[in-house]
PDB file of N, CA and C in Angstrom:
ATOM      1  N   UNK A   1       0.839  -1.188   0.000  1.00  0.00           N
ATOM      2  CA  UNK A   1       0.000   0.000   0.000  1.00  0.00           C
ATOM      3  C   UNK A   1       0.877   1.242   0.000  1.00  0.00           C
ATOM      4  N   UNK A   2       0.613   2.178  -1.029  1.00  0.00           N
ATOM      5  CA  UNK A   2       1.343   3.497  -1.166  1.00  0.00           C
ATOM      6  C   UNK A   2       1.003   4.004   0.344  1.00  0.00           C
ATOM      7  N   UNK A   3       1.641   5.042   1.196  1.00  0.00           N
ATOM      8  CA  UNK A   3       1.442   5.868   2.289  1.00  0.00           C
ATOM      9  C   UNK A   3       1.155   7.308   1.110  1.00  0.00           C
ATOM     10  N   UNK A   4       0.905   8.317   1.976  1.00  0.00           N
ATOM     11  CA  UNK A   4       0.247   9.377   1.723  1.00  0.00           C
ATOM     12  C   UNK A   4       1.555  10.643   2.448  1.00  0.00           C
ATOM     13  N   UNK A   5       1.454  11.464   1.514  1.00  0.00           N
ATOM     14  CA  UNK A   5       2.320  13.245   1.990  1.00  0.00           C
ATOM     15  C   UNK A   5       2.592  13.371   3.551  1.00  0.00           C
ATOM     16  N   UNK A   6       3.533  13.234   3.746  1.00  0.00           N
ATOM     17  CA  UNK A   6       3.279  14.107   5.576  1.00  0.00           C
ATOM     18  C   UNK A   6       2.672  15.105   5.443  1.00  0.00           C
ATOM     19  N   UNK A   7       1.853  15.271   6.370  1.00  0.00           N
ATOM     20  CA  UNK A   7       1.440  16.752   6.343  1.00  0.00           C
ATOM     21  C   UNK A   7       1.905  17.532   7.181  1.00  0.00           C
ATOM     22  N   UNK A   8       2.113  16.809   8.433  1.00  0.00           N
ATOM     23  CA  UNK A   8       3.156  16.936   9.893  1.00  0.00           C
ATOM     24  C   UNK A   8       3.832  16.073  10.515  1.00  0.00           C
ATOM     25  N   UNK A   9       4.435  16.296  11.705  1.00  0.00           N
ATOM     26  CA  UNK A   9       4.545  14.910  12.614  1.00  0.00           C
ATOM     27  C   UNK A   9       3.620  14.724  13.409  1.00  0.00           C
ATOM     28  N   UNK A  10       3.177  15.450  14.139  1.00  0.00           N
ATOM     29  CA  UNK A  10       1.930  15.027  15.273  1.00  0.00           C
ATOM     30  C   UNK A  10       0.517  15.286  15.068  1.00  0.00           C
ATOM     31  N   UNK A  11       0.141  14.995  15.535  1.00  0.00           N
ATOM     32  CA  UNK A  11      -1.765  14.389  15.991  1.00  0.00           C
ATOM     33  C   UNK A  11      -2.126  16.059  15.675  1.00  0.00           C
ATOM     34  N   UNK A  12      -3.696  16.457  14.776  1.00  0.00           N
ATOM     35  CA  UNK A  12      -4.582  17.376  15.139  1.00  0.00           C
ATOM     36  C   UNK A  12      -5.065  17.256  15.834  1.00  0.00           C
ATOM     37  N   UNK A  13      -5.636  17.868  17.194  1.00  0.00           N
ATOM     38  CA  UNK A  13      -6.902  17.670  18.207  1.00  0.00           C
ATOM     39  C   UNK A  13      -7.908  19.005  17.119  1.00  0.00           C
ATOM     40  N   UNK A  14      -9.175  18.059  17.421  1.00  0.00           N
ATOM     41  CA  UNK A  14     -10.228  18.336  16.539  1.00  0.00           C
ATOM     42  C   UNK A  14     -11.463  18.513  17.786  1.00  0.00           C
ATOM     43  N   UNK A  15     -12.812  18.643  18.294  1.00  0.00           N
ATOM     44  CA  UNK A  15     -13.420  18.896  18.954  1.00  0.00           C
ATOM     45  C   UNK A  15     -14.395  18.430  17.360  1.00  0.00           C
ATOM     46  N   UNK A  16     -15.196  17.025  17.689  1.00  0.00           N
ATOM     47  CA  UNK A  16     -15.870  16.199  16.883  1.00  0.00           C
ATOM     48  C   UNK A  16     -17.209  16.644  17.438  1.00  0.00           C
ATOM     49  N   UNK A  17     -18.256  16.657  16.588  1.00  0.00           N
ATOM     50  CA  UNK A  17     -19.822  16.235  17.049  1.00  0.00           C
ATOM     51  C   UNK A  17     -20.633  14.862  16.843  1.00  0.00           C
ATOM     52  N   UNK A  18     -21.372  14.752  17.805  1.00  0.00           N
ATOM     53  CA  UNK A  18     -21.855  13.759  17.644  1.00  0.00           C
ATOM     54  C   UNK A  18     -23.179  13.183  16.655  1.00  0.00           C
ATOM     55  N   UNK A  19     -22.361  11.977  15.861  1.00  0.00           N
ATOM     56  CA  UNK A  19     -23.682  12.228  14.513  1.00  0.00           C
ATOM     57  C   UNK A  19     -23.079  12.771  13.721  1.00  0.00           C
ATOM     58  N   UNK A  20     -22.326  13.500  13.549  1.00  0.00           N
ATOM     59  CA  UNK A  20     -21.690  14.160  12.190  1.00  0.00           C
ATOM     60  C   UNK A  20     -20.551  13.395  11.474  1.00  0.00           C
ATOM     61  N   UNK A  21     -20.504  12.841  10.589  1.00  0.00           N
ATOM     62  CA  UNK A  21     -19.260  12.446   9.512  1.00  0.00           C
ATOM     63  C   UNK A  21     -18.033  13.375   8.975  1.00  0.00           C
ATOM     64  N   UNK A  22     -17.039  12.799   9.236  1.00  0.00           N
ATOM     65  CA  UNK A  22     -15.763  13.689   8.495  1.00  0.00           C
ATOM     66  C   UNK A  22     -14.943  12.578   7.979  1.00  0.00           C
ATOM     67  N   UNK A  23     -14.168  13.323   7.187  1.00  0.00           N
ATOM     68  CA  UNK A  23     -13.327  12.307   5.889  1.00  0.00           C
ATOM     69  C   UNK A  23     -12.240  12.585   5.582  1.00  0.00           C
ATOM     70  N   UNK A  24     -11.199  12.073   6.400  1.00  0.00           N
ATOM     71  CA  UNK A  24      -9.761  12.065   7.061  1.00  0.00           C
ATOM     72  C   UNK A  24      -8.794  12.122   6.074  1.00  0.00           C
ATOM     73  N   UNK A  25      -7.812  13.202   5.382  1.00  0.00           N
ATOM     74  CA  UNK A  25      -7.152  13.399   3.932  1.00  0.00           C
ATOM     75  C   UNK A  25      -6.447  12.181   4.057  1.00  0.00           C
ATOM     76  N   UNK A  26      -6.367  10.925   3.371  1.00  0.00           N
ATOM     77  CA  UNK A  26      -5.411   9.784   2.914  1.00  0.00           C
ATOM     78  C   UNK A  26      -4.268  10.354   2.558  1.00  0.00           C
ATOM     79  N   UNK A  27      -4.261  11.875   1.287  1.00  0.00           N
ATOM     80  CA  UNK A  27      -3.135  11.802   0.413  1.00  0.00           C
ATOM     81  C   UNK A  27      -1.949  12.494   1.075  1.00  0.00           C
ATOM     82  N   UNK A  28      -2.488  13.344   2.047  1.00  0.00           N
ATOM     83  CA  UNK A  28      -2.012  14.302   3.216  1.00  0.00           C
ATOM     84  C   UNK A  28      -1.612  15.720   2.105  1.00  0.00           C
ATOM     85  N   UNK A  29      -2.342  15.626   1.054  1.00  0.00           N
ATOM     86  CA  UNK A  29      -2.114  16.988   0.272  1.00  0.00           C
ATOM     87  C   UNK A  29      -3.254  18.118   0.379  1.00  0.00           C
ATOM     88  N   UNK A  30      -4.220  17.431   1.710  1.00  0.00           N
ATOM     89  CA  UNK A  30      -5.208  18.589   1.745  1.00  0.00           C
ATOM     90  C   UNK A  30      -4.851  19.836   2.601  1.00  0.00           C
ATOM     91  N   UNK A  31      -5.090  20.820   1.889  1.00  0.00           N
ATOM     92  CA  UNK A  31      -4.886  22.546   2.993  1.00  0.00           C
ATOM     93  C   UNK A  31      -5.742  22.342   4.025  1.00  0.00           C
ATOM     94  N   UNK A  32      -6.621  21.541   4.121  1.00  0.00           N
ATOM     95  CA  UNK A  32      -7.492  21.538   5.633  1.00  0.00           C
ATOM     96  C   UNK A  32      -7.216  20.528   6.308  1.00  0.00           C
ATOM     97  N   UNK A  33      -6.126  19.938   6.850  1.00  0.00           N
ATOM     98  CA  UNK A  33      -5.417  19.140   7.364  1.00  0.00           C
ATOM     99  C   UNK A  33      -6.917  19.020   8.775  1.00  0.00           C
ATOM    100  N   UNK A  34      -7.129  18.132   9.113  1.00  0.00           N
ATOM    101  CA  UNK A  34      -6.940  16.461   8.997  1.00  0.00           C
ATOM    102  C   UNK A  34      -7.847  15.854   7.963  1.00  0.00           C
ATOM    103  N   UNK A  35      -8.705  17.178   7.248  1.00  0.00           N
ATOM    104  CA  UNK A  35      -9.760  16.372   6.752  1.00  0.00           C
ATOM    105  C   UNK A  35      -9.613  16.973   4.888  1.00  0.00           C
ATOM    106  N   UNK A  36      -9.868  15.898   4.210  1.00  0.00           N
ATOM    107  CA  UNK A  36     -10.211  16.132   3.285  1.00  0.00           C
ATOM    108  C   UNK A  36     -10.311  17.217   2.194  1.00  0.00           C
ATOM    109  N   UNK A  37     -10.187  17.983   1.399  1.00  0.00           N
ATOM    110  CA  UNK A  37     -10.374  18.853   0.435  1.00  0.00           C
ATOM    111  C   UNK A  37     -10.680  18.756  -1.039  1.00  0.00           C
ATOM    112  N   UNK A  38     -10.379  17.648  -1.462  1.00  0.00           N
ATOM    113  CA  UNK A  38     -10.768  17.096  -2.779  1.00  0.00           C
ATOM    114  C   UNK A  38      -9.261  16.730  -3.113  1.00  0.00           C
ATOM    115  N   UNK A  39      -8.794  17.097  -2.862  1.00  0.00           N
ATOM    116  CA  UNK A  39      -6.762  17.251  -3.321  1.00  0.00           C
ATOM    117  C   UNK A  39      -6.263  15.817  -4.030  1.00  0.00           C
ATOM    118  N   UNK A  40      -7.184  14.900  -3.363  1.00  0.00           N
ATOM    119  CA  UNK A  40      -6.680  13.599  -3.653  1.00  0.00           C
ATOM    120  C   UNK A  40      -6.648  13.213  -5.139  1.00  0.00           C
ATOM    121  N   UNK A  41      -8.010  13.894  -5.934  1.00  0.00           N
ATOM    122  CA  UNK A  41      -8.302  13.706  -6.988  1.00  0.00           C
ATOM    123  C   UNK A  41      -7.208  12.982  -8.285  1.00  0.00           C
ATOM    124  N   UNK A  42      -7.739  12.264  -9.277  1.00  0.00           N
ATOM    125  CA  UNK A  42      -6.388  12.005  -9.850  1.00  0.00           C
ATOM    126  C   UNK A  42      -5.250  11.396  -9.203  1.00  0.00           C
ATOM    127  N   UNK A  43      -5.644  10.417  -8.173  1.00  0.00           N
ATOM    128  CA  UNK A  43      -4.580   9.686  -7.221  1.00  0.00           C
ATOM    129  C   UNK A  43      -4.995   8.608  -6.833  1.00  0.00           C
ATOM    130  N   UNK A  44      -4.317   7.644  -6.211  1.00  0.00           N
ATOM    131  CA  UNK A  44      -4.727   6.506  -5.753  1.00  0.00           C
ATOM    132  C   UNK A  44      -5.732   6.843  -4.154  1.00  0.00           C
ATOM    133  N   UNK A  45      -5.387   7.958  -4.080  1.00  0.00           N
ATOM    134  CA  UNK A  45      -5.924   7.708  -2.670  1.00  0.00           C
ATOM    135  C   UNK A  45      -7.206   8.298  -2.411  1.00  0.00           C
ATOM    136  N   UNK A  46      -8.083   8.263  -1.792  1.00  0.00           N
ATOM    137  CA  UNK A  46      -9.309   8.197  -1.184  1.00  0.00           C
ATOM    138  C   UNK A  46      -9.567   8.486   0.014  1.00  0.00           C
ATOM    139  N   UNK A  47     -10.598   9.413   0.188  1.00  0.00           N
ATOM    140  CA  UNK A  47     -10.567   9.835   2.309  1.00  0.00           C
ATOM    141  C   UNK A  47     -11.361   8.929   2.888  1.00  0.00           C
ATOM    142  N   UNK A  48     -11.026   8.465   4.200  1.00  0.00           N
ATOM    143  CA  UNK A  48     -11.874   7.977   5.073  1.00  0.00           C
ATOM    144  C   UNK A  48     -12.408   8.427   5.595  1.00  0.00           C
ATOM    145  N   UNK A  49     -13.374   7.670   5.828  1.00  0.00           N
ATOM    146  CA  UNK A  49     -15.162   8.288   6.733  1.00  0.00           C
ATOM    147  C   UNK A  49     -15.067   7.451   7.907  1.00  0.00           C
ATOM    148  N   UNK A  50     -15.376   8.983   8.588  1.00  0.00           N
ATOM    149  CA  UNK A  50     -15.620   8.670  10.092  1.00  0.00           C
ATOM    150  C   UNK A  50     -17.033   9.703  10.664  1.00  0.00           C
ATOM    151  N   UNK A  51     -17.625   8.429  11.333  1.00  0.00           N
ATOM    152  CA  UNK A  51     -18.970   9.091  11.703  1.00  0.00           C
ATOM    153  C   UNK A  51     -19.011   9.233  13.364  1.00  0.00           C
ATOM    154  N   UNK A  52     -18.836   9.917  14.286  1.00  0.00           N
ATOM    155  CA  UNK A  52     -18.754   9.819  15.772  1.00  0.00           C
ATOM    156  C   UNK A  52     -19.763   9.575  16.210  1.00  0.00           C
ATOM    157  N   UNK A  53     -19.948   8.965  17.389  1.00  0.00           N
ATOM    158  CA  UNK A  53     -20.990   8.632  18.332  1.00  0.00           C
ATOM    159  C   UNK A  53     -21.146   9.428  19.399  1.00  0.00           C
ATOM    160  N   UNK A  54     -20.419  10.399  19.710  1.00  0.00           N
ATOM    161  CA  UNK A  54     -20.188  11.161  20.756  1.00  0.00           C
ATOM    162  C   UNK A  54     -19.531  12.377  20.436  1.00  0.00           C
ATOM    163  N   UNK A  55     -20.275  13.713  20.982  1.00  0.00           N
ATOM    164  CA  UNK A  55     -18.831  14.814  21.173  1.00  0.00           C
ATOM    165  C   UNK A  55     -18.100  14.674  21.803  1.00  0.00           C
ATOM    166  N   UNK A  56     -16.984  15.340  21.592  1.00  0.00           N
ATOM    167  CA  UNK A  56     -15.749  14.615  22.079  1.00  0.00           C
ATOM    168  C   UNK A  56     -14.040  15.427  21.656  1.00  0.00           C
ATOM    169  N   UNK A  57     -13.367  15.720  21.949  1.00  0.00           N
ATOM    170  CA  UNK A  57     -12.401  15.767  21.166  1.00  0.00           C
ATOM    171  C   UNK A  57     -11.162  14.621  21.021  1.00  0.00           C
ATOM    172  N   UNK A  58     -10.613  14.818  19.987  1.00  0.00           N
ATOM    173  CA  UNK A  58     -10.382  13.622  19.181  1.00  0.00           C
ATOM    174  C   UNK A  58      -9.030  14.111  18.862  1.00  0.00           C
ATOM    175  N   UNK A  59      -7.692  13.177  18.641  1.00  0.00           N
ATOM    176  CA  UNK A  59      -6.181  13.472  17.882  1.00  0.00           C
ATOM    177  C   UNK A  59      -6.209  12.692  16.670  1.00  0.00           C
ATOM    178  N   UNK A  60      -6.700  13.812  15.540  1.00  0.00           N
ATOM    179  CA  UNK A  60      -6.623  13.041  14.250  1.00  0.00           C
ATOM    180  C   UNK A  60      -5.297  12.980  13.318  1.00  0.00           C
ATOM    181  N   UNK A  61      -4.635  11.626  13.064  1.00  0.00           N
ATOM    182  CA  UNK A  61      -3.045  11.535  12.646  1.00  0.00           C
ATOM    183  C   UNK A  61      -2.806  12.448  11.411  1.00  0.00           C
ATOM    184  N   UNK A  62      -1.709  13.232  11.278  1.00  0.00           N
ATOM    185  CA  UNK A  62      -1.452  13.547   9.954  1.00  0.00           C
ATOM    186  C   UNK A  62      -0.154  13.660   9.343  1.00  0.00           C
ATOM    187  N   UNK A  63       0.352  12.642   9.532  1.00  0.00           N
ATOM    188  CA  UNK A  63       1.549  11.930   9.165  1.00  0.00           C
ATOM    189  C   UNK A  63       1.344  10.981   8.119  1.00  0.00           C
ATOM    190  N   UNK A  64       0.709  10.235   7.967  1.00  0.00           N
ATOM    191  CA  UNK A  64       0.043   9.706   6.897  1.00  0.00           C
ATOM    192  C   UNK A  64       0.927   8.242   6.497  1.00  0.00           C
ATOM    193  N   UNK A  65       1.446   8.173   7.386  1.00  0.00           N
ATOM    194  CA  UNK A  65       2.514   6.881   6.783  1.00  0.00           C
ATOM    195  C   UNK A  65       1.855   5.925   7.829  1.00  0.00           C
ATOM    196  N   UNK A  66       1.263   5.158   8.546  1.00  0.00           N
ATOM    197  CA  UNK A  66       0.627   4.395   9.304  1.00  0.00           C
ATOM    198  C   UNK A  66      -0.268   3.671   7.992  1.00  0.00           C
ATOM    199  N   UNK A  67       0.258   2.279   8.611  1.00  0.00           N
ATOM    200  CA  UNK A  67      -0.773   1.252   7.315  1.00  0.00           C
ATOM    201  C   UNK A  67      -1.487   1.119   7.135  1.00  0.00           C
ATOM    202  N   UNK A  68      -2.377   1.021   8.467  1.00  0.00           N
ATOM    203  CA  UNK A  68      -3.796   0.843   8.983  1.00  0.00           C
ATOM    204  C   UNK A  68      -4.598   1.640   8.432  1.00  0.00           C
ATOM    205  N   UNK A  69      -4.028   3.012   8.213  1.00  0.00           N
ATOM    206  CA  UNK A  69      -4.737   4.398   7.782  1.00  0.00           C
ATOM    207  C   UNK A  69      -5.754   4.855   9.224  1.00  0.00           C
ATOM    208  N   UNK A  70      -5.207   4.350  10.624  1.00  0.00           N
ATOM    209  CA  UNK A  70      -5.789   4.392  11.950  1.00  0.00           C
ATOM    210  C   UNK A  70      -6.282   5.932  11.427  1.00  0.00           C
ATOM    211  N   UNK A  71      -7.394   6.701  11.537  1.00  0.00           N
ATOM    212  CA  UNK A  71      -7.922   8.221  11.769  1.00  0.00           C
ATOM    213  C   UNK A  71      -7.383   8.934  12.821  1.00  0.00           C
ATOM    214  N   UNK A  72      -7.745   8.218  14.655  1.00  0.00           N
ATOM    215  CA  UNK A  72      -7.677   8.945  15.172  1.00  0.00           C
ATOM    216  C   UNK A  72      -6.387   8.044  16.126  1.00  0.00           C
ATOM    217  N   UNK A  73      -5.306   9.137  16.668  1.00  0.00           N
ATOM    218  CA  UNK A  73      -4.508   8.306  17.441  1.00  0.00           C
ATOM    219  C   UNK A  73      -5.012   8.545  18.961  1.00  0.00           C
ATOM    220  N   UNK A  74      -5.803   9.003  19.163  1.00  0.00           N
ATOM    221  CA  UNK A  74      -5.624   9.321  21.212  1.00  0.00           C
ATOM    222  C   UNK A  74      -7.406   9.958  21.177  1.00  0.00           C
ATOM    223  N   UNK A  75      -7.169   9.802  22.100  1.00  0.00           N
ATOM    224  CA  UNK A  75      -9.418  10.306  22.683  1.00  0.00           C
ATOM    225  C   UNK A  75      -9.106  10.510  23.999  1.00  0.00           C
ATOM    226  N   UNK A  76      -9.464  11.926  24.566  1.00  0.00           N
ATOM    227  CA  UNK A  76      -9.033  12.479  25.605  1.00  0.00           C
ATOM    228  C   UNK A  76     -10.314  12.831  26.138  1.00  0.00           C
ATOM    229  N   UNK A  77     -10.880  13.159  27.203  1.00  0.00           N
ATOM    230  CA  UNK A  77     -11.981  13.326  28.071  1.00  0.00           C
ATOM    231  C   UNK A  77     -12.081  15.132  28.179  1.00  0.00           C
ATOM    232  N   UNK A  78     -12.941  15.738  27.862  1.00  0.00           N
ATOM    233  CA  UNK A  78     -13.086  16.887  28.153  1.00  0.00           C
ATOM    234  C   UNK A  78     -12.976  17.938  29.440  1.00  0.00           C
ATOM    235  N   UNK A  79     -12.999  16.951  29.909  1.00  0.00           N
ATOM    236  CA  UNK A  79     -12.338  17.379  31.800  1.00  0.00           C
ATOM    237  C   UNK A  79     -11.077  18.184  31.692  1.00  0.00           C
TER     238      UNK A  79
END
């Protein structure tokens, strides 16, 4: 499996809603880092969908070299 652009080294924290879908840049060439922009277009790669169950904030990866294509690395408690 090709990996995708660094976009950085470490985790975005994002503040997710619950019920709402977002779609995590694969190619790591999107300007709206962690999510998606169309950028991929014309590439092998494709964004993943993620739908939350909870608000929450969330560390979404954007390093992009992980195989799994894991979305989120860490889930922290709002406390």
């Amino acid at each position: 499996m090709t990996k995708g652009q660094r976009a950085d080294d470490g985790p975005i924290s994002v503040e997710v809603e619950q019920g709402k879908s977002y779609y995590w840049c694969s190619c790591g060439k999107s300007s709206k880092q962690p999510f998606c922009d169309g950028s991929h277009k014309d590439t092998e790669f494709s964004p993943v969908a993620y739908k939350t169950e909870e608000t929450k904030k969330l560390f979404f990866c954007v390093c992009k070299q992980t195989i799994s294509h894991s979305v989120m690395t860490h889930i922290t408690n709002n406390n």
